[in-house]
Protein backbone atom coordinates (compact mmCIF):
# COMPACT_ATOMS: atom_id res chain seq x y z
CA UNK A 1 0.00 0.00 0.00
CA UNK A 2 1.10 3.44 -1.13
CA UNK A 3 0.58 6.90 1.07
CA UNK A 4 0.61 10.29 -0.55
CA UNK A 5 1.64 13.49 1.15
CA UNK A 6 1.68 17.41 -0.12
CA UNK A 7 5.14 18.80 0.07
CA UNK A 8 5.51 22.38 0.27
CA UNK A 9 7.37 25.49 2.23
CA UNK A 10 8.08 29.02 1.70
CA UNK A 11 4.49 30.85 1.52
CA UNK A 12 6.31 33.95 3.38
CA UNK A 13 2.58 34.63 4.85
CA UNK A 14 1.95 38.36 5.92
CA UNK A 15 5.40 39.83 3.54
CA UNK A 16 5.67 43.23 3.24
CA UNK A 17 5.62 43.21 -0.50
CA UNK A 18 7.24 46.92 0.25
CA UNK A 19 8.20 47.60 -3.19
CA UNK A 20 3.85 48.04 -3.98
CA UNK A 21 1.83 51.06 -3.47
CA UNK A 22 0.10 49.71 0.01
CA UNK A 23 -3.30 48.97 -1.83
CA UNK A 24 -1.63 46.30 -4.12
CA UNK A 25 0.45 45.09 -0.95
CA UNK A 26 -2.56 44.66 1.08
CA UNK A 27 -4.32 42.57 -1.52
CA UNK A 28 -1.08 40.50 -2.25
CA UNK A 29 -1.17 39.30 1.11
CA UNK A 30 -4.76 38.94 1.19
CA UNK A 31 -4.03 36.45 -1.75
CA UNK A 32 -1.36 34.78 0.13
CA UNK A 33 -4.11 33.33 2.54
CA UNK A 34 -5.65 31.84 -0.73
CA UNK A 35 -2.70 30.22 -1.58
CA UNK A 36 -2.87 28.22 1.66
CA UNK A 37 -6.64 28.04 0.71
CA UNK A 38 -5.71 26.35 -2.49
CA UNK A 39 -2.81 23.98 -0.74
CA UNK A 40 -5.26 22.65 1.39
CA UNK A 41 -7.86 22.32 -1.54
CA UNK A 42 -5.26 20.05 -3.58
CA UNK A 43 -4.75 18.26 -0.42
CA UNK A 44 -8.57 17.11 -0.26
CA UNK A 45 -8.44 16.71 -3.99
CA UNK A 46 -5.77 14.34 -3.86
CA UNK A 47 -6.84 12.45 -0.67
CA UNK A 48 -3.25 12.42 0.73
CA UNK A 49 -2.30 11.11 4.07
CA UNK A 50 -0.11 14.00 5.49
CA UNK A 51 0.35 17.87 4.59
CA UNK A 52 3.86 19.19 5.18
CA UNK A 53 4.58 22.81 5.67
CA UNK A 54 8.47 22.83 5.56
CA UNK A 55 9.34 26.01 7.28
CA UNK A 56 8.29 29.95 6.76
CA UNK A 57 5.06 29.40 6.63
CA UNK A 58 5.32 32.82 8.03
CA UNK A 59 7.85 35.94 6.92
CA UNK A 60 8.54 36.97 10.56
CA UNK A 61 8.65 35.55 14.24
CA UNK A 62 6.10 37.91 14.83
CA UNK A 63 2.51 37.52 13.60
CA UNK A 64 -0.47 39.56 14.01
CA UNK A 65 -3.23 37.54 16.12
CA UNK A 66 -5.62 37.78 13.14
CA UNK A 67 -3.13 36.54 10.55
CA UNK A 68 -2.42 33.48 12.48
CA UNK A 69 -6.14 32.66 13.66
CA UNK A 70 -6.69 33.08 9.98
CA UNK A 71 -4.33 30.28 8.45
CA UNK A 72 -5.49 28.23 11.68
CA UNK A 73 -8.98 28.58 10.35
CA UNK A 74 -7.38 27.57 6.83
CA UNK A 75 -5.83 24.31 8.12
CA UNK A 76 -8.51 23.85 10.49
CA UNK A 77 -11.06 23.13 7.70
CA UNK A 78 -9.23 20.11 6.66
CA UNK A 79 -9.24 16.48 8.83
CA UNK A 80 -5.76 16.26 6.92
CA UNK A 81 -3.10 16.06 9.34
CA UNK A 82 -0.27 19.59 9.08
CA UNK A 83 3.18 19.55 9.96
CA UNK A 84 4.88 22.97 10.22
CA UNK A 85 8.58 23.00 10.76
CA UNK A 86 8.98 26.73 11.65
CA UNK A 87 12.38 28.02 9.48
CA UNK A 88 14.71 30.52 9.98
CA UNK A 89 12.04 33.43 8.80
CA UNK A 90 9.01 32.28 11.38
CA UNK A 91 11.63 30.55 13.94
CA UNK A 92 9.85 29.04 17.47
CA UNK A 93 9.98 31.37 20.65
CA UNK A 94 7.72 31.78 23.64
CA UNK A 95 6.24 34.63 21.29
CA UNK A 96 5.90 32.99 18.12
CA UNK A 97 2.29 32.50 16.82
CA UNK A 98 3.00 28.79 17.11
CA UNK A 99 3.08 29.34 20.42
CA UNK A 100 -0.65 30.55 20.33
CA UNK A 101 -3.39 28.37 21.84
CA UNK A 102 -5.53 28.86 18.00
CA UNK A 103 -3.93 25.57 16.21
CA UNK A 104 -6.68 23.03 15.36
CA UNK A 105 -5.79 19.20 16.56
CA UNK A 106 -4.79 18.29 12.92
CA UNK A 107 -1.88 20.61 13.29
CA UNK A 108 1.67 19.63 14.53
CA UNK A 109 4.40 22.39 15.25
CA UNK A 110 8.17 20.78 15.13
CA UNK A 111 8.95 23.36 18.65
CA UNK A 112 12.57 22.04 18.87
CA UNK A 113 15.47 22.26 16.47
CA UNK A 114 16.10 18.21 17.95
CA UNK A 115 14.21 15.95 15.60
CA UNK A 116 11.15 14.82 16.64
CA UNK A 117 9.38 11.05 15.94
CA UNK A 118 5.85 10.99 14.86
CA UNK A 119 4.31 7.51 14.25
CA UNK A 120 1.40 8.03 11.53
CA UNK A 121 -0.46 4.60 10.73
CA UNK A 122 1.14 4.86 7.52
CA UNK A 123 4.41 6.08 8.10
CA UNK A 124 6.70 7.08 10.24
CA UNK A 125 7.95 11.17 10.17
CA UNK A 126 10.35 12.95 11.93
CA UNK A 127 10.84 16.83 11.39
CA UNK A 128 12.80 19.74 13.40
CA UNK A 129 12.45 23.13 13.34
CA UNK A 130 14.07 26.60 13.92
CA UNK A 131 14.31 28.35 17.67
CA UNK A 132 16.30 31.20 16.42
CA UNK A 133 17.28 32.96 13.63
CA UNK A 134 20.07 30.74 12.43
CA UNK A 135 21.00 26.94 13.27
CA UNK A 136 24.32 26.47 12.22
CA UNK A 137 24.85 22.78 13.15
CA UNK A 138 22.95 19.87 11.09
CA UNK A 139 20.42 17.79 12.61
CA UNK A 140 21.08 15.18 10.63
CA UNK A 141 24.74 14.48 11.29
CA UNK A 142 25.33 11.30 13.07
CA UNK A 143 21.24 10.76 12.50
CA UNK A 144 20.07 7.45 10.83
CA UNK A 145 17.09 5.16 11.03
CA UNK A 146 18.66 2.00 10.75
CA UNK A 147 17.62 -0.10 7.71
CA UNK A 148 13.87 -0.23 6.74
CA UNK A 149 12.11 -3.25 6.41
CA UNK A 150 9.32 -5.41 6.13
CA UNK A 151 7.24 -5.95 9.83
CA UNK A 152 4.65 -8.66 9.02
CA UNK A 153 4.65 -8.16 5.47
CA UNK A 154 3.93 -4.62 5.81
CA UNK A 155 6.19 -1.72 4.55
CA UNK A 156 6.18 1.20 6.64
CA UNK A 157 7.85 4.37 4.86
CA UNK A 158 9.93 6.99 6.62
CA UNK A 159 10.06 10.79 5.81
CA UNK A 160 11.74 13.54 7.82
CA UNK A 161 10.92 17.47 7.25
CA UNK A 162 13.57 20.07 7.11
CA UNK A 163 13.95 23.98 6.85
CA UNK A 164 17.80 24.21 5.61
CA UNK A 165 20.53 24.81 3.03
CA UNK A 166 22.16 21.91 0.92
CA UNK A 167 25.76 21.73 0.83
CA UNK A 168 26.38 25.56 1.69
CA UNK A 169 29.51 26.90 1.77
CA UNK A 170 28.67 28.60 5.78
CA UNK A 171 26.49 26.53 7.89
CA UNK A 172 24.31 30.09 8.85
CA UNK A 173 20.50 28.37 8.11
CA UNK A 174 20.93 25.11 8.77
CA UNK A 175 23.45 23.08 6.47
CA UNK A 176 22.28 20.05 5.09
CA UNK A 177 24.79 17.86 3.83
CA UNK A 178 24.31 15.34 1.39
CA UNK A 179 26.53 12.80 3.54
CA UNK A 180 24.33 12.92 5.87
CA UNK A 181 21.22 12.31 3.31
CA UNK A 182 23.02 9.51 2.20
CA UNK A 183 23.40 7.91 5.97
CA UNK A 184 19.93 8.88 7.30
CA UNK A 185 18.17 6.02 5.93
CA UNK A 186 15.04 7.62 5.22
CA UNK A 187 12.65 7.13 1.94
CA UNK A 188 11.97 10.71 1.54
CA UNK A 189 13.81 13.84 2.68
CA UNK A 190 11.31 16.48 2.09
CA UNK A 191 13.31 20.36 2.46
CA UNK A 192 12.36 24.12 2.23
CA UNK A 193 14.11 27.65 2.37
CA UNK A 194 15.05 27.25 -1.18
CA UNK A 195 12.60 28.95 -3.11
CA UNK A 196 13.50 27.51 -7.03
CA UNK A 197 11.69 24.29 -6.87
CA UNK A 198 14.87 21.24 -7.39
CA UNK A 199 14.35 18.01 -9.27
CA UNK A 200 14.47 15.25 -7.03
CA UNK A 201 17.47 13.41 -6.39
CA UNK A 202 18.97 10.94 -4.86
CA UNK A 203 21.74 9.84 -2.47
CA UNK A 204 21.93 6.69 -0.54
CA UNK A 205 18.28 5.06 -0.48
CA UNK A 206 16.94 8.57 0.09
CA UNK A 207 15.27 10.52 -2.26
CA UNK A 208 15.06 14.45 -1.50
CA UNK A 209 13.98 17.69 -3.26
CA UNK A 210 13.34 21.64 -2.05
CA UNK A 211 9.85 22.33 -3.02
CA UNK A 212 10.34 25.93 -4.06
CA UNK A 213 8.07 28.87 -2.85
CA UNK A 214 4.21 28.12 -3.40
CA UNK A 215 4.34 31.93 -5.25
CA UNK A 216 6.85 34.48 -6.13
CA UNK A 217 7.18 37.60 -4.05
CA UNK A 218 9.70 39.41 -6.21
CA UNK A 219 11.40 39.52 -9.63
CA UNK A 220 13.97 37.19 -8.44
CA UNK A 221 11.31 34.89 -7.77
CA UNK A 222 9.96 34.32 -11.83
CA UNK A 223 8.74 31.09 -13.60
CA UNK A 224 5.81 28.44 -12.04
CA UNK A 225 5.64 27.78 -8.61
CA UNK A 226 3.87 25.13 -6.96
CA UNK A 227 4.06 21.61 -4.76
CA UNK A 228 5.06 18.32 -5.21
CA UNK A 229 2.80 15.39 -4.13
CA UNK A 230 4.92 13.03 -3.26
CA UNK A 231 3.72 8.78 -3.26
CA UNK A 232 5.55 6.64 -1.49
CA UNK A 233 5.33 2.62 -1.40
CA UNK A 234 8.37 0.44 -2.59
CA UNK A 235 9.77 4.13 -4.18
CA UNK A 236 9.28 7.44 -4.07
CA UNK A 237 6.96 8.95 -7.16
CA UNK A 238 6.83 12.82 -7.57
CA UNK A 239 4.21 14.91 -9.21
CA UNK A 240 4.97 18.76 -9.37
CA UNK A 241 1.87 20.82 -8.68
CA UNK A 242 1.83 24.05 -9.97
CA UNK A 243 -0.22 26.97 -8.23
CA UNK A 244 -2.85 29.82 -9.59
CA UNK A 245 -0.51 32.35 -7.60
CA UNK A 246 0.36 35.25 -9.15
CA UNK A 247 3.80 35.39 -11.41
CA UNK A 248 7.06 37.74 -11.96
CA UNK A 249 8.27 38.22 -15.31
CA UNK A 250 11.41 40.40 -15.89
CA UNK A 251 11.63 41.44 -19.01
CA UNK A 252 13.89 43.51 -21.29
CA UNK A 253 12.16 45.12 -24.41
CA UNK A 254 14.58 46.84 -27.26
CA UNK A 255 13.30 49.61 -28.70
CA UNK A 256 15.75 50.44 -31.43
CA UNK A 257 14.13 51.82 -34.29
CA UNK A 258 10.57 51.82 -33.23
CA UNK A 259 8.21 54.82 -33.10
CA UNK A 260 5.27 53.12 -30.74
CA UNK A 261 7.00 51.85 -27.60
CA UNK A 262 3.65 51.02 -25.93
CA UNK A 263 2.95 48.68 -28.52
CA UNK A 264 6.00 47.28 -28.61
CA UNK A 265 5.57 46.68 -24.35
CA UNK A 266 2.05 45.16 -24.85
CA UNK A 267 2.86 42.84 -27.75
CA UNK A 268 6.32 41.73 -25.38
CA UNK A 269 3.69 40.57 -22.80
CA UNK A 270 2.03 37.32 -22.36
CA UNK A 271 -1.34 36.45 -22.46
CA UNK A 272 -3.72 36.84 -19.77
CA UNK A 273 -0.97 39.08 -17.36
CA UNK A 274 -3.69 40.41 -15.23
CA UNK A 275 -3.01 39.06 -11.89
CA UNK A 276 1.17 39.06 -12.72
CA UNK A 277 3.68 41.47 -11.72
CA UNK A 278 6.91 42.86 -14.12
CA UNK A 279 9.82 44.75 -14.22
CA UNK A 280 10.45 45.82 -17.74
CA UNK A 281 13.59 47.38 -18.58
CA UNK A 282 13.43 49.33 -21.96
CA UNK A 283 16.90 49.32 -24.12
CA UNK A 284 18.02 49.90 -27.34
CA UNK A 285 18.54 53.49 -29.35
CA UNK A 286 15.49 55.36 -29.99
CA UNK A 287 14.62 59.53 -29.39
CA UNK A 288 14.03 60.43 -26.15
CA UNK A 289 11.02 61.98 -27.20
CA UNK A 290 8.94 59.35 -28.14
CA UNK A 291 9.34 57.59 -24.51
CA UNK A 292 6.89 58.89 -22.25
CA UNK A 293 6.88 56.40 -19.15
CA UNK A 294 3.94 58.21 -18.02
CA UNK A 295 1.94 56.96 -20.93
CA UNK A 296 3.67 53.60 -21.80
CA UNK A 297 2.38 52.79 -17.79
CA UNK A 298 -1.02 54.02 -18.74
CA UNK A 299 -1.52 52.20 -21.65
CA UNK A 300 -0.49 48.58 -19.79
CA UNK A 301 -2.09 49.00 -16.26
CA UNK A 302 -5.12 47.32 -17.17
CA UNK A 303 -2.92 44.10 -18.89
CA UNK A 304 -0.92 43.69 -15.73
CA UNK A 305 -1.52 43.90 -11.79
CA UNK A 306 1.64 46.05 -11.17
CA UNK A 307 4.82 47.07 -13.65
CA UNK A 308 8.35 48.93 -12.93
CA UNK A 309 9.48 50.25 -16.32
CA UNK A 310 12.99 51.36 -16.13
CA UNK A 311 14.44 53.22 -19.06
CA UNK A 312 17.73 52.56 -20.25
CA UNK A 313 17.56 53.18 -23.88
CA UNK A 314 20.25 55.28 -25.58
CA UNK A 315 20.32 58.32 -28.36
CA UNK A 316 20.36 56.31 -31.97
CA UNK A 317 23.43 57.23 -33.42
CA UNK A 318 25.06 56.02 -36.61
CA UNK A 319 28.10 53.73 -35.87
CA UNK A 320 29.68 53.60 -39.58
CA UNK A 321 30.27 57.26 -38.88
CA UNK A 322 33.58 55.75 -36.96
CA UNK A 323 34.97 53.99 -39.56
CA UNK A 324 36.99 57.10 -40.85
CA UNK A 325 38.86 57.21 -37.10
CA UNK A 326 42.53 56.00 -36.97
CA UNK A 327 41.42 54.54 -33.97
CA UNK A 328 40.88 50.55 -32.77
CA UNK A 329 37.30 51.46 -32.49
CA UNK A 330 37.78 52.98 -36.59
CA UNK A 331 39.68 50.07 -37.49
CA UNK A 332 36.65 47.25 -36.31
CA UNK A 333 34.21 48.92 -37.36
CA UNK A 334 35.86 49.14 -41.36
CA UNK A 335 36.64 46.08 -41.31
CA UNK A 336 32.97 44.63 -40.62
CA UNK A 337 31.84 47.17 -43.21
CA UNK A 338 33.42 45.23 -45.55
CA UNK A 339 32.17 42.79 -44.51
CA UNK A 340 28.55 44.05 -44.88
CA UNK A 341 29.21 45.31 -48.37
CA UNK A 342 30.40 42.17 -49.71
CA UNK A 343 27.34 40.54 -48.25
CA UNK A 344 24.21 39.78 -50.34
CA UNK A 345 22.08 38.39 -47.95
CA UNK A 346 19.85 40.64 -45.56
CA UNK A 347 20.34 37.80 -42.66
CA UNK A 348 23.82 38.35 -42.93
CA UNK A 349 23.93 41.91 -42.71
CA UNK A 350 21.74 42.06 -39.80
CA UNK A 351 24.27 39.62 -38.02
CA UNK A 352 27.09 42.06 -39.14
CA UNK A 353 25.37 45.15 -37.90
CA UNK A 354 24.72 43.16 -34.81
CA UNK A 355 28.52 42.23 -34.05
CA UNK A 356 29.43 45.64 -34.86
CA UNK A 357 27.28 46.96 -32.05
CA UNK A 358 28.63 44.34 -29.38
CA UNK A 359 31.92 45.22 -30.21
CA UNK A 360 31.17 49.10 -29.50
CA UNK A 361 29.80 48.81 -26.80
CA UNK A 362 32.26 46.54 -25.08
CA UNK A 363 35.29 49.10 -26.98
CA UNK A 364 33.39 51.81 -24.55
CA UNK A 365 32.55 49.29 -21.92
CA UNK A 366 28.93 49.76 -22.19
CA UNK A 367 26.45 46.70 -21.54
CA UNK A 368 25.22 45.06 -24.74
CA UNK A 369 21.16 44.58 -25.10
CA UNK A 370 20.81 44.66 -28.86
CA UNK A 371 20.10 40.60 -29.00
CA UNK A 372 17.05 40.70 -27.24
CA UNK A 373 14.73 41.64 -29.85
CA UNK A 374 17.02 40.06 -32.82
C-alpha cells in the first residue's frame, strides 16, 4: 500500500511586498491566505495522508493575532493532518504564533530544532524546526534510522521534514549535507528555504527535493511555482503541482528603431498578465522623445496587476560614422563594413550590424542589449 503526502514550504505569509503602493500590498497578502486556501484544496483533492509545511510558513517571528487565527482557520477546515517545521524566517519562541493556543488538533508544530518522531499509521515522520534565527549545526549528522524493512509483510515508509541549506559553503540556516542524506536512511527527505523548486534526487536510499516557494514575491522569484505530491510505497513517485498564484516576469524590451513603444511593451507581454507582476527594462537606441513612461504605464495597467518600467535606452546614433577614425574602435568597425558590403544576404547583414554593435559597446565598456529583440 502506497501513502501520498503534499510537500511544500516558503508561503512567506503576511510579507511586506514593500516595493507596492500599500493597496496592491494589502491585496497581495490577502491572496497569500488563498494560496494556503488552495494547498489545502489540492490536499482534499488528492486524498493524501499528510500535509507538510516545511518552514516559513510565516515571513517573521512575529505575527499579528488575526493573521495566524486566519491560516489556523485555513488548516482547520481540513481532517488532513499539518506539519509545520517553523524556518529561519518564522523561527519558534515563547512569542511565536505557534506558540498561540488557535492551532486546530490536525496541526503539529516541530517546537525544537532536535528531531522529533511521529508515528502516523502509515508512516513514520520525523521533522525539526528553527528556535532562532540561524541553526548552524545539522540535525542530521550522526542521524540514521537504521535499515527499513518489512514488519509482518507490511512496509512502513519513513520521511523527515527540514527547513535548511544543501551543501552551503557557511552553515548560517541550517546546512544540510548530502553525507548525511546519504546515511539517514530515510525514503523521503522532504526540504524548504530554497525557493527555485529542485528536481528530485537521490543519495543513498533517500530521495530528497526543495519544493520551491508556493508563489513568487519578487522579480527574483519568476517562472511556475507550486508543490510536489509526493507517493511513497516500494519508491518514491513525484508529481509537481503548480499553483494559480500570481507570477514575476522580468523582461527587457529593445526599442531600437521603433516609433510606438507602448505597442511594442504590450505585444512583449504574455497572455492573460492580469493578476502578474513585471519589471520591464526598456533598451536599445530610440529619441528620447517618443518615450513617455507616463503613458507607456497608462496604456499597460489594465494588462498587468503592477509594472516597474525602467528606461535605459540610448540616443540612436550612426556607428559607420567611426569607420573614418585611426582609432581601434575605426579600425573594427571598417573592417565589418566590408564585410557588410560584400554581403548579399539581408540575414547576414543584420548579423554584421549586430557584431558591430557588441563590439562598441564593449570598446566603450557599455552593456550590450541589442540581441534581445534580434
Amino acid at each position: 500500500m502506497s501513502i501520498k503526502i503534499l510537500h511544500t514550504a516558503d508561503l512567506h505569509i503576511d510579507s511586506p511586498f514593500a516595493f507596492l503602493p500599500e493597496e496592491k500590498a494589502i491585496f497581495r497578502r490577502r491572496r497569500q491566505l488563498g494560496i494556503l486556501e488552495e494547498i489545502v484544496t489540492l490536499a482534499e483533492h488528492h486524498r493524501v495522508d499528510a500535509l507538510l509545511i516545511c518552514g516559513d510558513l510565516f515571513d517573521s517571528p512575529n505575527i499579528s493575532f488575526d493573521v495566524t487565527s486566519s491560516v489556523s482557520d485555513i488548516l482547520s477546515s481540513t481532517a488532513i493532518p499539518v506539519f509545520i517545521a517553523p524556518g529561519n524566517h518564522d523561527y519558534f519562541h515563547l512569542g511565536s504564533p505557534y506558540n498561540l493556543n488557535v492551532w486546530p488538533e490536525n496541526v503539529h508544530i516541530f517546537k525544537s530544532s532536535a528531531i522529533e518522531r511521529i508515528e502516523l499509521p502509515q508512516m513514520t515522520l520525523y521533522g525539526a524546526g528553527f528556535t532562532s534565527p540561524n541553526l548552524f549545526r545539522s540535525t542530521l549528522s550522526n542521524f540514521s534510522l537504521g535499515n527499513n524493512s518489512d514488519t509482518g509483510g507490511f512496509y512502513k515508509p519513513s520521511v523527515i521534514m527540514l527547513h535548511g541549506e544543501l551543501n552551503p559553503r557557511e552553515p548560517i540556516y541550517h546546512p544540510v549535507y548530502t553525507n548525511d542524506i546519504a546515511a539517514c536512511g530515510a525514503d523521503y527527505l522532504a526540504l524548504g528555504h530554497i525557493h527555485s523548486r529542485t528536481e528530485p534526487q537521490k543519495v543513498g536510499n533517500t530521495v530528497f527535493a526543495f519544493s520551491g516557494c508556493p508563489e513568487g514575491r519578487g522579480f527574483d522569484e519568476t517562472g511556475s511555482k507550486g508543490m510536489y505530491l509526493v507517493e511513497l510505497g516500494r519508491g518514491v513517485n513525484m508529481t509537481f503541482l503548480p499553483l494559480s498564484g500570481a507570477k514575476y516576469y522580468d523582461l527587457t524590451v529593445n526599442l531600437t528603431g521603433n516609433n510606438s513603444p507602448a505597442k511594442e511593451i504590450i505585444n512583449a507581454l504574455p497572455s492573460q498578465s492580469q493578476e502578474d507582476l513585471f519589471r520591464i527594462t526598456l533598451s536599445g537606441e530610440i529619441e528620447p522623445n517618443l518615450i513617455s513612461i507616463e503613458e507607456i504605464s497608462k496604456s499597460i495597467s489594465p494588462l498587468v496587476f503592477y509594472a516597474e518600467i525602467i528606461n535605459r535606452t540610448k540616443l540612436p546614433r550612426d556607428i559607420w560614422s567611426y569607420c573614418s577614425e585611426d582609432t581601434l574602435r575605426g579600425t573594427f568597425l571598417s573592417l565589418l563594413r566590408e564585410k557588410m558590403d560584400e554581403s548579399a544576404s539581408n540575414e547576414d547583414r543584420e548579423i554584421i550590424d549586430l557584431a558591430a554593435r557588441y563590439g562598441l559597446d564593449a570598446l566603450e565598456g557599455e552593456e550590450a542589449d541589442y540581441l534581445d529583440n534580434f
